[in-house]
Protein backbone atom coordinates (compact mmCIF):
# COMPACT_ATOMS: atom_id res chain seq x y z
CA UNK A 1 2.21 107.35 -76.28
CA UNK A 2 -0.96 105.71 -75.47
CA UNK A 3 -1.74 102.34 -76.28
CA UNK A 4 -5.26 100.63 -76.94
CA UNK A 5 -6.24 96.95 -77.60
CA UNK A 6 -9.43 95.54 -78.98
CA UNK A 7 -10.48 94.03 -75.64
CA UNK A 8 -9.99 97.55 -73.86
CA UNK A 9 -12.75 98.59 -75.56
CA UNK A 10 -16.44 98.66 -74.70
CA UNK A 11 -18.07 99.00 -77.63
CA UNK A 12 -17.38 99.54 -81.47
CA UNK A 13 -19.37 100.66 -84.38
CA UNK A 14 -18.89 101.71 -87.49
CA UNK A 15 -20.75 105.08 -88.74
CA UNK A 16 -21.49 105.07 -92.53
CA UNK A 17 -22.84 108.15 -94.49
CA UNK A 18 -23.76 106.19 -97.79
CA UNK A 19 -23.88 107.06 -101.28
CA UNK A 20 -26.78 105.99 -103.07
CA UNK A 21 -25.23 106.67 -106.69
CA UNK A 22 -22.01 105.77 -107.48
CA UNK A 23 -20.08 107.20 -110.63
CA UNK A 24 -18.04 110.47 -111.63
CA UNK A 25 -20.34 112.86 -109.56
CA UNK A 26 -21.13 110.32 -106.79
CA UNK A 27 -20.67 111.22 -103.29
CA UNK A 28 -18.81 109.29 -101.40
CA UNK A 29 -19.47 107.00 -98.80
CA UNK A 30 -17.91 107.95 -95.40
CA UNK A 31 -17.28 104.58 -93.29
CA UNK A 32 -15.42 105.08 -90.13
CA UNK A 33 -14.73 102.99 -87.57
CA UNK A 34 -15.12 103.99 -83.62
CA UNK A 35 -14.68 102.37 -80.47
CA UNK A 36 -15.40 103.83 -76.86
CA UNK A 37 -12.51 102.79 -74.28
CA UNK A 38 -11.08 103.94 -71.23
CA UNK A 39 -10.55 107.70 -69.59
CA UNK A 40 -6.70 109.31 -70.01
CA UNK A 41 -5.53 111.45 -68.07
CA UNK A 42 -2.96 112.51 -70.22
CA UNK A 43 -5.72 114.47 -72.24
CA UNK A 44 -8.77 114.50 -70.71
CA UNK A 45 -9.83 117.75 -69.37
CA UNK A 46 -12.92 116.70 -68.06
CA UNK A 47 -12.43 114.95 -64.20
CA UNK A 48 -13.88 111.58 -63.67
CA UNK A 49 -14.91 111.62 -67.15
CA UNK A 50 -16.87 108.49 -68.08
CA UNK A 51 -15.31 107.33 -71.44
CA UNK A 52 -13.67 108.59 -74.70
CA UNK A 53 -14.13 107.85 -78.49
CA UNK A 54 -11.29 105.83 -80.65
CA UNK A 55 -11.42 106.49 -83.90
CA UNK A 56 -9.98 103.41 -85.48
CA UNK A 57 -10.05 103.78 -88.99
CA UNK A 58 -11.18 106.04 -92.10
CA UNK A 59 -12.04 103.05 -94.32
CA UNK A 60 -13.50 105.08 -96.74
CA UNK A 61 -12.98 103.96 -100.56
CA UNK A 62 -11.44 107.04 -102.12
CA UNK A 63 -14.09 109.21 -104.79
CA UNK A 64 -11.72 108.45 -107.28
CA UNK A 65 -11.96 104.90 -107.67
CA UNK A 66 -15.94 105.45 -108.12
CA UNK A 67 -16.99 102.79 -106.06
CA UNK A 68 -20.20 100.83 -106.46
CA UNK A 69 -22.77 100.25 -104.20
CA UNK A 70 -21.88 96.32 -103.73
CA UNK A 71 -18.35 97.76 -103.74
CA UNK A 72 -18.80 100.07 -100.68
CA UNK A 73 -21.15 97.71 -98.79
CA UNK A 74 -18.17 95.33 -99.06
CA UNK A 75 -16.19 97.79 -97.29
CA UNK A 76 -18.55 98.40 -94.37
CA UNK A 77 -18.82 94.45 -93.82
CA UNK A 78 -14.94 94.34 -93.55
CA UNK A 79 -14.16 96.85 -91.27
CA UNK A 80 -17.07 95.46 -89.16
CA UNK A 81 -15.30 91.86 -89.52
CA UNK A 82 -11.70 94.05 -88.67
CA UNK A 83 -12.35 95.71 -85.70
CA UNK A 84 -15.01 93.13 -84.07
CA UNK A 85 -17.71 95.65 -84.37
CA UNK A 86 -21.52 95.60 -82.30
CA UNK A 87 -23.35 97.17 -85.06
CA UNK A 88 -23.21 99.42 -88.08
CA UNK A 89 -24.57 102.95 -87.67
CA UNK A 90 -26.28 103.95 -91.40
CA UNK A 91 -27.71 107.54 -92.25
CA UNK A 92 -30.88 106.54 -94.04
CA UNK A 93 -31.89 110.12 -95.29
CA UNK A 94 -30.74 108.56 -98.99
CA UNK A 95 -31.43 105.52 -99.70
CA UNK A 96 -33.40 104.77 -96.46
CA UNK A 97 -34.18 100.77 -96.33
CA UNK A 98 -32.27 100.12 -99.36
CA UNK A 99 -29.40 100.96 -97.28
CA UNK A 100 -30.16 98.27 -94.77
CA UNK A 101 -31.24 95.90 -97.76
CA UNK A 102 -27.70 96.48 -99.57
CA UNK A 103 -25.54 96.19 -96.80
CA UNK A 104 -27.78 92.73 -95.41
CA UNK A 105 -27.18 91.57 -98.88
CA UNK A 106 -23.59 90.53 -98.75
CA UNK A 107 -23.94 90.14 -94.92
CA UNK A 108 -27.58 88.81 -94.22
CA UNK A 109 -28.03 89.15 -90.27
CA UNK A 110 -25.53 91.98 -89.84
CA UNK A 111 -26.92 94.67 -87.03
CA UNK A 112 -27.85 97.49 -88.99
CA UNK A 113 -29.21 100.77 -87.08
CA UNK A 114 -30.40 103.39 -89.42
CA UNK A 115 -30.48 107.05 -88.46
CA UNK A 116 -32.22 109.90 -89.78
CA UNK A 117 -30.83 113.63 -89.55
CA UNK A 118 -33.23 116.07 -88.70
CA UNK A 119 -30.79 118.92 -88.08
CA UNK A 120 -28.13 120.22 -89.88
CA UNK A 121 -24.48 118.98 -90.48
CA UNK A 122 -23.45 121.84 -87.85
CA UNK A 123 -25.54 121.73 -85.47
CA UNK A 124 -24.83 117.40 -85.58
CA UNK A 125 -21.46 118.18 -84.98
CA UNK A 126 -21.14 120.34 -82.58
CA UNK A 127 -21.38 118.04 -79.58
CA UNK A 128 -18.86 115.71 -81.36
CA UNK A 129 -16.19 119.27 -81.40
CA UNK A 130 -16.93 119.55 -77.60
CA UNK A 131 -15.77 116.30 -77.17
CA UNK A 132 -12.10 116.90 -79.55
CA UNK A 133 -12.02 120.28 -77.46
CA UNK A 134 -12.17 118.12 -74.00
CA UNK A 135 -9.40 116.01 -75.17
CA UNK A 136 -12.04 112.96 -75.65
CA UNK A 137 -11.37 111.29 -78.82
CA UNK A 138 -8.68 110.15 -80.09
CA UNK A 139 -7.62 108.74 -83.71
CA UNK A 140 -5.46 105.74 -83.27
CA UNK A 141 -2.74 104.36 -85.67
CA UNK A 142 -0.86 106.00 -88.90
CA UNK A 143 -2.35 110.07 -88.75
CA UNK A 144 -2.12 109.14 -92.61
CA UNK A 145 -4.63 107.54 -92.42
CA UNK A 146 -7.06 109.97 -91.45
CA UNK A 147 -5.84 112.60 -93.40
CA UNK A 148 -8.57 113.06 -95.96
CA UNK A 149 -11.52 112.91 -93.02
CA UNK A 150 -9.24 115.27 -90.95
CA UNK A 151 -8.94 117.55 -93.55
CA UNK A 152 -13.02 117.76 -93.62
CA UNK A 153 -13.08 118.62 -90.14
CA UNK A 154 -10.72 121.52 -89.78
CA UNK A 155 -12.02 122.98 -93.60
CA UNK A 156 -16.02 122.05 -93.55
CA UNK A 157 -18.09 125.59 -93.49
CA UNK A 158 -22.21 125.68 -94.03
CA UNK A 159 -21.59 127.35 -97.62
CA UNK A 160 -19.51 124.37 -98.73
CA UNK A 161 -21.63 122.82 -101.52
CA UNK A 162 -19.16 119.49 -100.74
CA UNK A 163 -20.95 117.35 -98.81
CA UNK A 164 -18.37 115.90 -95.92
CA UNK A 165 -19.08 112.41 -96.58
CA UNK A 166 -16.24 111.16 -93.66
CA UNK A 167 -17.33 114.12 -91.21
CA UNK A 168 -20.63 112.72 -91.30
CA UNK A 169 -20.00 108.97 -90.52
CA UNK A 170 -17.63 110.33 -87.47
CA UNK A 171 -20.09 112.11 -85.98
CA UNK A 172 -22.99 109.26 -86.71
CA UNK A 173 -20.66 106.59 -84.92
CA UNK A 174 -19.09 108.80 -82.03
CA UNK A 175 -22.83 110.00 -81.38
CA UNK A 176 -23.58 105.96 -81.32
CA UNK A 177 -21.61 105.38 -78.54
CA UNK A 178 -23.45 107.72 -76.00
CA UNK A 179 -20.87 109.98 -75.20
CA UNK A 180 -21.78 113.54 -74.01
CA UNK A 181 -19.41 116.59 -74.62
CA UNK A 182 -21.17 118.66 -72.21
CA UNK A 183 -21.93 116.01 -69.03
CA UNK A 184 -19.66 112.96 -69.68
CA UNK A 185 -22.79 110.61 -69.54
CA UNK A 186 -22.82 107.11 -71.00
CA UNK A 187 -25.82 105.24 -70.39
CA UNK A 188 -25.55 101.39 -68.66
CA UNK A 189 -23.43 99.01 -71.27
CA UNK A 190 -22.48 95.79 -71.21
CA UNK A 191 -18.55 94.87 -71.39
CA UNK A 192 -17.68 93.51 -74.43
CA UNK A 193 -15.66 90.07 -74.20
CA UNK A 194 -14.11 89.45 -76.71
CA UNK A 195 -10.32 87.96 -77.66
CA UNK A 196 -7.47 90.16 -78.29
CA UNK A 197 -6.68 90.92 -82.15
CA UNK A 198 -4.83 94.20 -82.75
CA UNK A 199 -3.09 96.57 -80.60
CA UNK A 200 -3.07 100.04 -81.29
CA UNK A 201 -1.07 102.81 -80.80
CA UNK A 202 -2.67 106.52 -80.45
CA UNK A 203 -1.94 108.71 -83.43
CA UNK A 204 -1.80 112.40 -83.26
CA UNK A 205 -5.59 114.48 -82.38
CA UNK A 206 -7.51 116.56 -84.05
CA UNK A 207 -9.89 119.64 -83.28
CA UNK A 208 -13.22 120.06 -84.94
């Protein structure tokens, strides 16, 4: 067992593939929380590897509670509050600034990045699958907890007309961090300093 603490980690952001609509036939709004922290040897298949991805929550609000908009930008500012987070990684190919302007809205001043997806979900992904195959990320706390988001990464095809809402704001925040799946490159980052607040214990992987 592998434990992880806030102030083990360099940096942490939280990936969100929003929902501009909310409502019966909404999508939802994948927010996931990811920090990059230490090597381990215990799974790392990669030698001198330069870092690895903790996925610390799914804090998705389930479809069937049909969150609003307010109601999901809540959420985001939360688990940003939760897990001490540097910034918020948006997908702004719906919504584009409106996203920003919702989410600055409850939390005026909160470090919003937007990103724009000029490829497709695969081909976004596939980087993020190298880095599950190397033994690289690793989702931390009850596996319940990720069950939903786990299920959309082992069941996902190109033909699905479901749009993986919590695949999506994964592989927007583990991209965030700079890791590579095919060098092990992280460009120059500052340390984060920050007091200790949770401990963490790793909960079971997942491949891609």
């Amino acid at each position: 067992m592998i434990a992880i603490a806030r102030e083990d980690l360099i940096r942490v952001v939280i990936g969100v593939d929003p929902a501009v609509t909310s409502g019966e036939d909404a999508d939802e709004t994948g927010i996931v929380a990811v920090g990059l922290g230490p090597h381990q040897d215990q799974t790392c298949r990669i030698e001198r590897c330069a870092g690895h991805a903790y996925v610390l929550e799914d804090a998705t609000i389930p479809r069937e509670l049909r969150p609003t908009v307010d109601q999901w930008a809540v959420r985001v500012v939360e688990a940003f509050d939760l897990w001490q987070a540097d910034r918020v990684i948006a997908e702004g190919n719906q919504g584009g600034e409106l996203v920003e302007q919702v989410l600055r809205t409850v939390r005026p001043g909160l470090p919003v990045k937007r990103v724009t997806a000029r490829v497709g979900k695969r081909t976004r992904a596939e980087p993020i699958a190298a880095l599950y195959e190397q033994g690289r990320v690793h989702h931390i706390g009850n596996p319940l907890g990720f069950s939903v988001m786990e299920d959309q990464l082992t069941t996902w095809t190109q033909s699905d007309r479901e749009s993986p809402d919590r695949l999506d704001a994964l592989v927007w925040a583990i991209s965030a961090l700079g890791i590579s799946g095919s060098t092990g490159v992280l460009p120059q980052m500052d340390f984060v300093s920050l007091p200790k607040r949770n401990d963490f214990d790793l909960g079971g992987l997942t491949k891609l």
